[in-house]
Protein backbone atom coordinates (compact mmCIF):
# COMPACT_ATOMS: atom_id res chain seq x y z
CA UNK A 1 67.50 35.12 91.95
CA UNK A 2 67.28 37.52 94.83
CA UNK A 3 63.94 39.46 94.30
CA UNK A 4 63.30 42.93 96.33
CA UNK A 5 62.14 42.57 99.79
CA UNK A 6 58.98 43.90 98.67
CA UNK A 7 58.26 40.81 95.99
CA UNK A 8 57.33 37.70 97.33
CA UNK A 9 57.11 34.29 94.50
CA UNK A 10 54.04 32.86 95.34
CA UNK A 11 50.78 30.84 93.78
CA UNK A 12 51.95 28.71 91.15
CA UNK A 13 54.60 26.99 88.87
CA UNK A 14 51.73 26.01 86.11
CA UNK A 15 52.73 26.18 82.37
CA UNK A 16 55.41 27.63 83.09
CA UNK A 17 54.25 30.86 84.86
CA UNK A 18 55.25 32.28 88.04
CA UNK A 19 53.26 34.50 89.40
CA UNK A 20 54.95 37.23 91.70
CA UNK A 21 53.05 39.75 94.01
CA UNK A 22 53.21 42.93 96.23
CA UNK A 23 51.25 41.45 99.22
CA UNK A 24 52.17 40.20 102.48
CA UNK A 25 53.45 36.90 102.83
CA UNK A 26 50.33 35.11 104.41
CA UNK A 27 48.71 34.92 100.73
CA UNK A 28 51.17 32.63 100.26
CA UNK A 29 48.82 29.21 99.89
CA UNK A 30 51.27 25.90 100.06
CA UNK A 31 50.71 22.01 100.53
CA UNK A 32 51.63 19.88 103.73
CA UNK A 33 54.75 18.28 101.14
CA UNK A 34 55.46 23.04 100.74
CA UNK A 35 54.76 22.47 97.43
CA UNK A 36 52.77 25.53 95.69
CA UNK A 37 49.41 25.42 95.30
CA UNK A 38 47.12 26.87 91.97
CA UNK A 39 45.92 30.40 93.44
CA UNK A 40 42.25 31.14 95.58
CA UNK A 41 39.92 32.44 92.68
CA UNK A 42 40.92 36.27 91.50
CA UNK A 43 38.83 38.13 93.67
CA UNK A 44 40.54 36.71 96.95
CA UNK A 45 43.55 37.70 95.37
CA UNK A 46 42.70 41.26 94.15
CA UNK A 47 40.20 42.04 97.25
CA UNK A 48 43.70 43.18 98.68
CA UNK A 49 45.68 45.12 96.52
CA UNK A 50 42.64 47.99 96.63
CA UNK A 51 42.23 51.59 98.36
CA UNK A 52 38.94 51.91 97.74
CA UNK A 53 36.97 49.74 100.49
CA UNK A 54 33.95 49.35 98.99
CA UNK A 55 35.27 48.39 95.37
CA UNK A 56 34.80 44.72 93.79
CA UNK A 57 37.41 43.28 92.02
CA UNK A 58 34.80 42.98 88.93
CA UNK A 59 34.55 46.63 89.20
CA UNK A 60 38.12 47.58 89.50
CA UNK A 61 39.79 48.39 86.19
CA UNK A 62 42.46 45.90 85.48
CA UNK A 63 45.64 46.90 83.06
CA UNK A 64 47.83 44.08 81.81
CA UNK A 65 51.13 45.27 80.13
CA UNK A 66 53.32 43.21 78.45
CA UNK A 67 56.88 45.36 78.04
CA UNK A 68 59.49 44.67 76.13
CA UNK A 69 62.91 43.33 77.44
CA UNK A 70 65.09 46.61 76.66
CA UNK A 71 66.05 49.03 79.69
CA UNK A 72 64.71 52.08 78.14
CA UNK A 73 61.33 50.25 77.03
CA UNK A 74 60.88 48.89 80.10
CA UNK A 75 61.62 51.82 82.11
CA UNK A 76 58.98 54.19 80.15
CA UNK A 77 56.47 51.70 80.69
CA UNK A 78 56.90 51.05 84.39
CA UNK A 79 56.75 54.86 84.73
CA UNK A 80 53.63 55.21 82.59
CA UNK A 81 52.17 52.36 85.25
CA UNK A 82 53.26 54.03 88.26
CA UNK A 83 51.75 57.43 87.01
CA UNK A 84 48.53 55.55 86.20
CA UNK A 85 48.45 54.16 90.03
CA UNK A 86 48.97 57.37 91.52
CA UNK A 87 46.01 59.27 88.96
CA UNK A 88 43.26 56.15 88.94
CA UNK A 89 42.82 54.92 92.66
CA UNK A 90 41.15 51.51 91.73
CA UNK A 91 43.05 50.80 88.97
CA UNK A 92 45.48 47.31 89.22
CA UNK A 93 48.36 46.58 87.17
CA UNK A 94 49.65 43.45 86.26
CA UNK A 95 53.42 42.56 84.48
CA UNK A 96 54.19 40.43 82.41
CA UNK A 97 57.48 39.33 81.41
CA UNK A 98 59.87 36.62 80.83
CA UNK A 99 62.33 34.82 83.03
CA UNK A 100 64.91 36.76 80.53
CA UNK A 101 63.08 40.16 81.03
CA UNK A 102 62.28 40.19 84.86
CA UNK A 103 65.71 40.96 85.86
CA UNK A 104 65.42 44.26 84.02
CA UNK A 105 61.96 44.86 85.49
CA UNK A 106 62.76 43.75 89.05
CA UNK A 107 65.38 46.47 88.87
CA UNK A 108 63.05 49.22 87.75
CA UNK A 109 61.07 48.67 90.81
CA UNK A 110 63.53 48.40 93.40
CA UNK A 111 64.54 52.15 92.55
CA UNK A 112 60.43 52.90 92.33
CA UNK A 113 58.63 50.78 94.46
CA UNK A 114 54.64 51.31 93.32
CA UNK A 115 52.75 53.16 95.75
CA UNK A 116 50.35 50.36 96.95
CA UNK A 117 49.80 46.48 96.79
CA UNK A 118 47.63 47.02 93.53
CA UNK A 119 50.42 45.54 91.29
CA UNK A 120 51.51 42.19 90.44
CA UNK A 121 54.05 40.46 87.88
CA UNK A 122 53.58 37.08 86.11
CA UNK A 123 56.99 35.49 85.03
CA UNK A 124 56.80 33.72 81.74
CA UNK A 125 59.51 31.01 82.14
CA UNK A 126 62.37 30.77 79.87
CA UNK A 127 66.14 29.92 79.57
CA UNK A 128 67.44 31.97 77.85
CA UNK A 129 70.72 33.96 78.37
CA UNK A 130 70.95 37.50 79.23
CA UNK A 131 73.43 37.58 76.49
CA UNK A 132 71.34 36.29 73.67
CA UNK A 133 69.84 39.90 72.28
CA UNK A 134 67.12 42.13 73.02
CA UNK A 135 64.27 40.61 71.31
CA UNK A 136 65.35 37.04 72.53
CA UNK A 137 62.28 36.23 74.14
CA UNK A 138 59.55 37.58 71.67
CA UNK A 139 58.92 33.57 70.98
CA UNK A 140 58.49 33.08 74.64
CA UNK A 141 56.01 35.70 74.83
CA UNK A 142 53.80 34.83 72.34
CA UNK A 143 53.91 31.15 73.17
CA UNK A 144 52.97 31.81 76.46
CA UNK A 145 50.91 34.97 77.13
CA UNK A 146 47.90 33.85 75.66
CA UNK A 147 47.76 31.49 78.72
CA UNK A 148 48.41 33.94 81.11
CA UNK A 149 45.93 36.26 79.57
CA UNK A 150 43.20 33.90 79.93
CA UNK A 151 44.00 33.70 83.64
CA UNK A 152 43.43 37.13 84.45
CA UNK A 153 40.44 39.17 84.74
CA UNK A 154 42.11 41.93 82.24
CA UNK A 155 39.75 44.98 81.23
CA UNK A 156 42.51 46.51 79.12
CA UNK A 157 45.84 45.37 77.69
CA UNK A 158 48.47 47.28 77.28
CA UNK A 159 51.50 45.95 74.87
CA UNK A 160 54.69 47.25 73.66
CA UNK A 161 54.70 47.68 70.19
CA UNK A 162 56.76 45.83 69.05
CA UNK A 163 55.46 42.39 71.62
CA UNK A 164 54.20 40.33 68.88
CA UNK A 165 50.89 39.37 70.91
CA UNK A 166 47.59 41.69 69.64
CA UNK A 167 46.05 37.89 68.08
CA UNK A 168 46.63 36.41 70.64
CA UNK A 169 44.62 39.50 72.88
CA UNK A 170 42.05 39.55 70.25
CA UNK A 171 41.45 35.55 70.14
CA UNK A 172 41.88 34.89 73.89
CA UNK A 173 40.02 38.47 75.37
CA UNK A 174 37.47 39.37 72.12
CA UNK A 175 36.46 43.10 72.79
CA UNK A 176 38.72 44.15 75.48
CA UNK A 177 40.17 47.34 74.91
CA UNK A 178 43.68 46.84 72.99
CA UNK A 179 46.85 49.24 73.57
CA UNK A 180 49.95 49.90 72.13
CA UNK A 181 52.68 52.13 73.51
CA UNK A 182 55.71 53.08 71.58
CA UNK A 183 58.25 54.73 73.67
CA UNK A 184 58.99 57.45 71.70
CA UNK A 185 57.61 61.23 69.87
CA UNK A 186 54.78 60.55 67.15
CA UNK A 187 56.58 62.26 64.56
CA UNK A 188 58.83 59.31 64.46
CA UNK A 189 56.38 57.08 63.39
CA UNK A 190 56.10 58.40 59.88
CA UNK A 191 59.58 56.56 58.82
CA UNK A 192 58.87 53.29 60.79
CA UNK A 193 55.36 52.50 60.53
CA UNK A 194 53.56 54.84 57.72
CA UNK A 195 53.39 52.84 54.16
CA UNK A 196 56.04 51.49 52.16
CA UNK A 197 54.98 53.75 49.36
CA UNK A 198 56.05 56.70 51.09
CA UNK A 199 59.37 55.49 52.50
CA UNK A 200 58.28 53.77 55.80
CA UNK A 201 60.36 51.26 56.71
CA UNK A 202 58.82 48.44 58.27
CA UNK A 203 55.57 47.68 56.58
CA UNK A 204 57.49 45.31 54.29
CA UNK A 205 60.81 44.66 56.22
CA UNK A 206 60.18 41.08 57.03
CA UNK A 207 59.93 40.64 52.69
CA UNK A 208 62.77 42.63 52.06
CA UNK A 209 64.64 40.62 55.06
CA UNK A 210 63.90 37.48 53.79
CA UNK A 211 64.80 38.19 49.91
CA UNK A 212 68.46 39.51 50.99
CA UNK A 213 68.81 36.84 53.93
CA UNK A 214 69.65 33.90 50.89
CA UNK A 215 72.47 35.06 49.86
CA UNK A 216 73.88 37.22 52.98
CA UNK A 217 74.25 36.27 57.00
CA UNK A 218 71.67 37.36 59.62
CA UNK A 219 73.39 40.80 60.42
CA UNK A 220 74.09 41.94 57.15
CA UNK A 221 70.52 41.35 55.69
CA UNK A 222 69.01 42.53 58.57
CA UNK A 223 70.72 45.53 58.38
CA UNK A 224 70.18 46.03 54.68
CA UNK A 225 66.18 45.18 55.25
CA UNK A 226 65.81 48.03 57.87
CA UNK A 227 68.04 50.48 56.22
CA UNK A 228 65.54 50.33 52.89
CA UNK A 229 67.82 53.15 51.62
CA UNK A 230 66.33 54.72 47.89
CA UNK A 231 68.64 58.39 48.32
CA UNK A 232 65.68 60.44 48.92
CA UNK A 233 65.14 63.50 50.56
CA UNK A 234 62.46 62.72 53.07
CA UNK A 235 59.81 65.83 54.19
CA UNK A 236 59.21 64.56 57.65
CA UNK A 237 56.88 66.49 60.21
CA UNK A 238 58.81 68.24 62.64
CA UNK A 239 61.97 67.86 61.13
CA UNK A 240 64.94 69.69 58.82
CA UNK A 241 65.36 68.13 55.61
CA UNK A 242 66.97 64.68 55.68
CA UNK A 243 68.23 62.08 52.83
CA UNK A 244 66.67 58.47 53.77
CA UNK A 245 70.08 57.17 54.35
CA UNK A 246 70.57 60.06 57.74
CA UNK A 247 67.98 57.77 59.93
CA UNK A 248 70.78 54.90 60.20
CA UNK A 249 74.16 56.72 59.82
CA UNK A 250 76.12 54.25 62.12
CA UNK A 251 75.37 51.20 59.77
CA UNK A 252 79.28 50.54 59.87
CA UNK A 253 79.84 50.30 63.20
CA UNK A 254 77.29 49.29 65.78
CA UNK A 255 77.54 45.49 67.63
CA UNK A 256 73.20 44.89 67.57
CA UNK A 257 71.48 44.67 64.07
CA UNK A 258 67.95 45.51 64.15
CA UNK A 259 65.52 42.56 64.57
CA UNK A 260 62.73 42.51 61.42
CA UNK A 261 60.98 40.06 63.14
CA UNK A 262 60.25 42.48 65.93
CA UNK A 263 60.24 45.35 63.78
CA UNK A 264 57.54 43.71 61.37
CA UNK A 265 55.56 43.12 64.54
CA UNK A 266 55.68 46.66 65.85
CA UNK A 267 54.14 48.10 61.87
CA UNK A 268 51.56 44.88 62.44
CA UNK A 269 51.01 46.39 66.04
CA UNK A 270 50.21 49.55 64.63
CA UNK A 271 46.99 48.49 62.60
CA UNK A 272 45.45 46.10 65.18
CA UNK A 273 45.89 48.48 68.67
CA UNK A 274 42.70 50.90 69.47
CA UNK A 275 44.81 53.54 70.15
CA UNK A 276 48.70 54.09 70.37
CA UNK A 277 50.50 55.85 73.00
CA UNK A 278 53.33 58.15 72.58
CA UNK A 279 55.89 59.91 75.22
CA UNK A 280 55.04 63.59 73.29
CA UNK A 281 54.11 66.42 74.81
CA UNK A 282 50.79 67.49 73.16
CA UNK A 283 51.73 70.75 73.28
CA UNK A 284 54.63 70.05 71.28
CA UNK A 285 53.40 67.86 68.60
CA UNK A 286 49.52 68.96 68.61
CA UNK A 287 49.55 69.09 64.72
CA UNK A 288 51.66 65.65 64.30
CA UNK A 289 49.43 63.73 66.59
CA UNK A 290 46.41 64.59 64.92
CA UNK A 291 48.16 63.90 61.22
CA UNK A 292 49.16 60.27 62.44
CA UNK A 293 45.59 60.05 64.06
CA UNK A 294 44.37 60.80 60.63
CA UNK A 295 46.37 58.23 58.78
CA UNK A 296 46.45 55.22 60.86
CA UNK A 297 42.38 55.92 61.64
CA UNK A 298 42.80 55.56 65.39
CA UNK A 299 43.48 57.66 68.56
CA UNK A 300 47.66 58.79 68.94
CA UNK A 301 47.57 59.72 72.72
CA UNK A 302 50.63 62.08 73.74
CA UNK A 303 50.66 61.16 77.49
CA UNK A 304 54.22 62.83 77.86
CA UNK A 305 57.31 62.31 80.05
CA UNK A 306 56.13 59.19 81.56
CA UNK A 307 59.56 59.73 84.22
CA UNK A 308 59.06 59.01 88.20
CA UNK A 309 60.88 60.76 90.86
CA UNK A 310 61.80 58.21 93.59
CA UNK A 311 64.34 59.61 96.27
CA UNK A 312 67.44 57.24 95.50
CA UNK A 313 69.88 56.32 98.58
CA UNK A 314 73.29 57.54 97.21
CA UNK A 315 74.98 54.70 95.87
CA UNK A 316 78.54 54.02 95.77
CA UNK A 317 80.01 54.62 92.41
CA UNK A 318 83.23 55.39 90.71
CA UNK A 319 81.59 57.72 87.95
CA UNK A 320 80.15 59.88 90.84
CA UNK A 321 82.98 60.03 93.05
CA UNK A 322 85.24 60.88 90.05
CA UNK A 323 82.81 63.55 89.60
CA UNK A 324 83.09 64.78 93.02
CA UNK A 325 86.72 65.24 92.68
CA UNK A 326 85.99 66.95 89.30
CA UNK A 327 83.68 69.21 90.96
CA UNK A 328 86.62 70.86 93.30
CA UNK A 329 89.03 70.40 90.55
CA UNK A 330 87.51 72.05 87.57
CA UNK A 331 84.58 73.08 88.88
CA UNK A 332 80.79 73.11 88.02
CA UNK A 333 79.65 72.21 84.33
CA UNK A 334 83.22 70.98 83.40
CA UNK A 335 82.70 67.71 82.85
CA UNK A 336 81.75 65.61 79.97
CA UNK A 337 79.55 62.49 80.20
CA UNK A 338 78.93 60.10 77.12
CA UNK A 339 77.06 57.27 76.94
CA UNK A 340 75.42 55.74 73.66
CA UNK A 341 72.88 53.51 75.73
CA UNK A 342 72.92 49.67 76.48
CA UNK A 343 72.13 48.67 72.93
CA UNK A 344 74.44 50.42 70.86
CA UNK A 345 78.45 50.73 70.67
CA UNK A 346 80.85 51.78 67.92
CA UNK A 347 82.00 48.08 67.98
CA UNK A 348 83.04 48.43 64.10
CA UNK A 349 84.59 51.84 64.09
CA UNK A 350 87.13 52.47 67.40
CA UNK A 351 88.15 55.67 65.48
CA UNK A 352 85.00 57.00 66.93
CA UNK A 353 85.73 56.65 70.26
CA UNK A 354 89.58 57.06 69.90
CA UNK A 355 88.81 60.68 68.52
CA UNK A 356 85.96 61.26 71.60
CA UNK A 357 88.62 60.46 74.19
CA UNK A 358 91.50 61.54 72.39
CA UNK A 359 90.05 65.27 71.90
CA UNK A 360 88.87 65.24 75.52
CA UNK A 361 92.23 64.63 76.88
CA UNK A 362 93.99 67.10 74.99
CA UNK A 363 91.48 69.48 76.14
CA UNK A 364 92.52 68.61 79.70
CA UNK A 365 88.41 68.09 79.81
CA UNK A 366 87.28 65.48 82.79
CA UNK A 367 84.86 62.70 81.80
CA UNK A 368 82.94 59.97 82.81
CA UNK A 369 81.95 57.19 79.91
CA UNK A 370 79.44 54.35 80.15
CA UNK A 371 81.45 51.59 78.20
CA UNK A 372 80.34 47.76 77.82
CA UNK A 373 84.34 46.83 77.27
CA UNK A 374 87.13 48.42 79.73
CA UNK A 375 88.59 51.55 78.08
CA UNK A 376 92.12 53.46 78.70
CA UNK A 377 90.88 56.94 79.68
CA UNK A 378 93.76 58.51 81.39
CA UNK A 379 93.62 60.36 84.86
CA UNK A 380 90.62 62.58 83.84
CA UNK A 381 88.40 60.04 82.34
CA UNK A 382 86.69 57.36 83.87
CA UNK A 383 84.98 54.84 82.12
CA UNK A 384 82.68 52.20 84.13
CA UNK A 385 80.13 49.57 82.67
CA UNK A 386 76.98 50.51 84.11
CA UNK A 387 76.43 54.31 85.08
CA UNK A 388 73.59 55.76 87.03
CA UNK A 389 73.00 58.12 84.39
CA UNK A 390 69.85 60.06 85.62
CA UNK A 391 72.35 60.49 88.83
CA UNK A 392 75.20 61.14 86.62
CA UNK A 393 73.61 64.06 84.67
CA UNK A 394 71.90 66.09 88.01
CA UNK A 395 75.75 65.94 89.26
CA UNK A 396 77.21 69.69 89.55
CA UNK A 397 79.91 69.00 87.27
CA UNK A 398 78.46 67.68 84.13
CA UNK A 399 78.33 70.17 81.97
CA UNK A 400 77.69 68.36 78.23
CA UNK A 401 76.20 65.14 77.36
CA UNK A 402 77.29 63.12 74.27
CA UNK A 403 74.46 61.29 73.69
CA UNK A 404 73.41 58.56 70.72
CA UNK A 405 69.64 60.75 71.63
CA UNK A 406 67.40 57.44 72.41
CA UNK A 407 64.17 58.62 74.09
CA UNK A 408 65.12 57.50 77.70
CA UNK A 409 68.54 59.31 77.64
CA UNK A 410 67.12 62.93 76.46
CA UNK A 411 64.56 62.97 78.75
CA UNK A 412 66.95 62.66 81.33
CA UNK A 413 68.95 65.05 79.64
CA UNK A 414 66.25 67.72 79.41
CA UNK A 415 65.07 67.05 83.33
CA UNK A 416 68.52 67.98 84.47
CA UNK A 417 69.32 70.64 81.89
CA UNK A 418 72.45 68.73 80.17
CA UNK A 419 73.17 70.55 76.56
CA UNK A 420 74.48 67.98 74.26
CA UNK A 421 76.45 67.17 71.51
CA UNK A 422 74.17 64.42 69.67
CA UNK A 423 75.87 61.35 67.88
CA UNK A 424 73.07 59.05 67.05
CA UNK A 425 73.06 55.57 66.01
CA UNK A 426 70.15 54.19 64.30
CA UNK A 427 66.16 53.87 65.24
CA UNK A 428 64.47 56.56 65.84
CA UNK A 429 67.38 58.63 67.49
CA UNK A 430 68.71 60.54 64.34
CA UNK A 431 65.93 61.74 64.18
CA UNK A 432 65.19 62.57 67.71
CA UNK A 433 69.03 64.72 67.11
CA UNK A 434 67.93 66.41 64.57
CA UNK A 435 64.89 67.87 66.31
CA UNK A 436 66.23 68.44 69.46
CA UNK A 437 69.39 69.87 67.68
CA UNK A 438 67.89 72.02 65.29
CA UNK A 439 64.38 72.23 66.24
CA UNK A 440 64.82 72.78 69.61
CA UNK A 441 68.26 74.10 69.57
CA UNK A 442 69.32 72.02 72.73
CA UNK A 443 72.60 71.00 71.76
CA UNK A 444 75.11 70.20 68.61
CA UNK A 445 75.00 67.69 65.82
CA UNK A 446 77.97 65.66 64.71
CA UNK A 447 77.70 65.19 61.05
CA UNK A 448 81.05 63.91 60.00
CA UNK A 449 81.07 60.50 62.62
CA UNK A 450 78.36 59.23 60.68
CA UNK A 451 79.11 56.02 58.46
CA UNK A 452 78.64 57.66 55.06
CA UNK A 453 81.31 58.82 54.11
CA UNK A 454 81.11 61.24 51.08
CA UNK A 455 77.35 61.28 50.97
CA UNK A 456 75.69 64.43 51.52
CA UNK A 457 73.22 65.27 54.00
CA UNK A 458 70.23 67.53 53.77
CA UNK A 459 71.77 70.28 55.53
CA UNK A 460 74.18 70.72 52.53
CA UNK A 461 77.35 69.46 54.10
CA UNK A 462 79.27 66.09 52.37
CA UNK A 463 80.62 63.75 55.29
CA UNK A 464 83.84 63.06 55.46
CA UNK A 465 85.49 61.44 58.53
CA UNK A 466 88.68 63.49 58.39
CA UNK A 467 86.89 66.46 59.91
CA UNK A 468 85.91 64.27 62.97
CA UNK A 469 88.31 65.78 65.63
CA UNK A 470 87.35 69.24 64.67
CA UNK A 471 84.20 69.15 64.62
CA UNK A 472 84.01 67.54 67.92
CA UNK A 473 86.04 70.36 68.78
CA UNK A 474 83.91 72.61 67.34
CA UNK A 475 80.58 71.50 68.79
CA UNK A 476 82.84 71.42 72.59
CA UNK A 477 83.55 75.12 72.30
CA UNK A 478 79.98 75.89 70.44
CA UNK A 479 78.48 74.60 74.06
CA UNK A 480 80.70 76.69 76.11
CA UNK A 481 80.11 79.78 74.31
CA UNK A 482 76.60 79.39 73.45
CA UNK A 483 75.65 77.62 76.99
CA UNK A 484 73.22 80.78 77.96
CA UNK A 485 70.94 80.36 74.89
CA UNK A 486 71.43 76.53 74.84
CA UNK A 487 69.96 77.09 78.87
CA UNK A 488 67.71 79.11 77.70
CA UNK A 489 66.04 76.61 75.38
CA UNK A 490 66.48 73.09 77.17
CA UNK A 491 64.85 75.11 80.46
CA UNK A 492 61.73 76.58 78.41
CA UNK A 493 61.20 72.52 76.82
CA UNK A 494 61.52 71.23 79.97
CA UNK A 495 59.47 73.76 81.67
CA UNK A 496 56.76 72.80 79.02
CA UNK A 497 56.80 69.29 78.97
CA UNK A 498 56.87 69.56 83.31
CA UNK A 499 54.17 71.48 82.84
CA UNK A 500 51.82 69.54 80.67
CA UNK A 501 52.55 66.12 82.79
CA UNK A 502 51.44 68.21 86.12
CA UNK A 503 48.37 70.06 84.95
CA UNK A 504 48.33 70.53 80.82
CA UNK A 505 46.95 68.13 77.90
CA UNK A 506 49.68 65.01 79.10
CA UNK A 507 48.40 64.84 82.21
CA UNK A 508 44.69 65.43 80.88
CA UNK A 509 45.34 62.41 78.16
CA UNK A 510 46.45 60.25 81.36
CA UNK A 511 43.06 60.88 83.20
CA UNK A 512 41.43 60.26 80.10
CA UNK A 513 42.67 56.52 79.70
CA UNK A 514 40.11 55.54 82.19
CA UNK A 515 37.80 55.18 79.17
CA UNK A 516 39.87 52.21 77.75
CA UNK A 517 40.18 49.98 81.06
């Protein structure tokens, strides 16, 4: 692999490990035969990566995270460690990952290089293909951190909920300080990890999986496990009315089941972490924070938008200079993007797509789509694998975002002021839709491309999948009449959420983490 100018491998090939760091390349320690060495003792090694001249390394706060493998994980958590370089001076961070997750990670900091040498990343070895799933290398990680753990002079550790490692913190650093981050809004949690008894589904997924998993394949009981569907009408905190069965309406047609394994570790997570950390804005979700707080008997820390600004060099693509040729065409705001994230895809039901590009085309309306598998678009669509979305939405002629509403995708909806027309998939994004749809009043809901058919939802309407193309049509005109208020709206959230990262309770929650590490 080709790593970033700015990484160099160095150190060690022990147990597996590599060990990668932001330091010039005369650290570097090798034999006579160039065969790597074991590392100096820590301090040599973090002496270096500090500001503050007269600092020791014992005295410097260390952070070890341990992200998880998925862009949009990954991403928040890089951000959330750049943010807490730039606020704590002393502070070091270390990554770790896996041979299957550093691609992903190496990525993330090529477009935002950290602002000083205070950073490393340890590469847990693996072989695993890039192809094998999300949550392919959870095994890896707890096989293998432990060992890494012990090698570093942590003061805090900071883990992805749903990395299956908080023993293996607890057994190997006994009293360090124990995070957990879940890349998300609190008010989520209350479906995945609150108790069984009220609904929650993942307290007992790993029972249910394992009950329906002898007489069904993986995908199916998997699927059935997480869905835990009863037909009731849930009363969630910040949300409209919804039946149980809303929070996974594309059941029928998405490629990825959900993983119990890692979903039973992010509930287990949840009762072993000191404190949790959530991507809400406190001024948003002041009453849910402290409710969850309540209930789980620990801290919920809203540390907010956790996005970073790098200046990116502009890029050759064919979504942007479609766009550009849009943008004299048909002018600003005309365009549609969609993109339902690099997890899920309609893989079981094409009429879902079929009707998105089929309407759009009809319209004579432009688009760009972000599609794993090539796609016939016609000469005012364009449809590319990977999109540089953030780029993609900030372009003059985007006007509308159809969005499956994960976490990553509306805040980078909301920083460049993209209405959208919400078509979630499962996790936590139907819910996410339904509060920035109806809470927030951001954008439109599609009801009737969810896969459940004739149920009825708690907003009174019955789906049914022969209504698709007009509603779609619908919700297209609803956002070009209704684009002042929806303005209106999406600027006043983002203005608030800006607002409490810069100065307000976010950014005071991020200067308070100092107490932990």
């Amino acid at each position: 692999m080709l790593l970033p100018f700015y990484v160099r491998k160095v150190l060690r090939t022990k147990e597996n490990i590599n060990l990668f760091l932001a330091d010039p390349p005369d650290i570097i320690i090798r034999t006579p035969h160039n065969k790597i060495m074991d590392p100096p003792p820590t301090s040599q090694i973090y002496s270096r990566f500090t500001n503050a001249p007269h600092a020791t390394p014992r005295t410097m706060p260390h952070l070890v995270i341990v992200p998880l493998s998925i862009v949009s994980h990954t991403r928040s958590t890089l951000g959330l460690a750049l943010n807490l370089l730039n606020i704590h001076p002393t502070l070091r961070v270390t990554w770790c990952t896996t041979t299957y997750g550093l691609p992903c990670l190496l990525r993330e900091l090529a477009r935002h290089p950290p602002p000083d040498h205070r950073w490393n990343v340890v590469e847990m070895k693996d072989t695993l293909e890039q192809s094998e799933g999300s949550y392919a290398d959870s095994d890896v990680v707890k096989r293998e951190f432990p060992a890494v753990l012990a090698r570093l002079d942590a003061t805090a550790v900071l883990i992805d909920m749903f990395r299956p490692v908080a023993d293996a913190v607890r057994r190997v650093k006994p009293g360090i300080p124990l995070l957990g981050i879940m890349p998300s809004l609190a008010f989520t949690a209350f479906w995945f990890i609150g108790r069984d008894e009220d609904g929650a589904v993942m307290e007992k997924i790993m029972e249910r999986y394992e009950g329906y998993r002898a007489t069904m394949d993986h995908d199916v009981a998997a699927m059935k496990a997480f869905r835990h569907i009863k037909g009731k009408l849930l009363d969630l905190p910040e949300l409209p009315p919804l039946y149980d069965y809303e929070l996974s309406p594309q059941c029928g047609s998405r490629a990825a089941p959900p993983s119990p394994h890692a979903l039973q570790a992010a509930f287990d997570t949840s009762r072993q972490v000191d404190a949790m950390l959530w991507l809400s804005t406190p001024e948003l979700e002041e009453d849910t924070l402290a409710l969850l707080s309540r209930k789980l008997e620990k801290p919920m820390i809203g540390i907010g938008c956790q996005s970073v600004h790098t200046p990116q060099p502009v890029v050759a693509s064919a979504a942007l200079e479609h766009l550009d040729k849009v943008l004299t065409t048909h002018g600003p705001g005309s365009a549609v993007y969609i993109s339902f994230g690099s997890l899920f895809w309609p893989r079981d039901r094409p009429d879902i797509l079929d009707t998105i590009i089929d309407t759009l085309s009809l319209r004579q309306t432009p688009f760009v789509i972000a599609s794993p598998v090539p796609l016939a678009t016609g000469p005012l669509g364009c449809a590319v694998q990977w999109a540089p979305q953030a780029e993609i939405l900030e372009h003059g002629a985007v006007g509308t975002f159809i969005t499956h509403c994960g976490m990553g995708a509306m805040m980078e909806t909301i920083m460049a002021e993209v209405p959208i027309i919400a078509l979630p998939f499962g996790s936590e994004q139907p819910q996410l839709a339904a509060y920035y749809t109806s809470t927030h009043r951001i954008g439109i809901h599609l009801h009737h491309f969810a896969s459940l058919e004739g149920l009825p939802l708690g907003n009174g309407l019955r789906v049914d999948n022969t209504l698709m193309r007009r509603e779609l049509e619908d919700a297209l005109d609803l956002i070009i009449s209704d684009r002042p208020a929806l303005q209106v709206s999406i600027t006043k959230l983002k203005h608030t959420m800006v607002e409490s990262s810069h100065h307000g309770a976010a950014f005071q929650a991020m200067q308070n983490l100092s107490t932990y590490f």
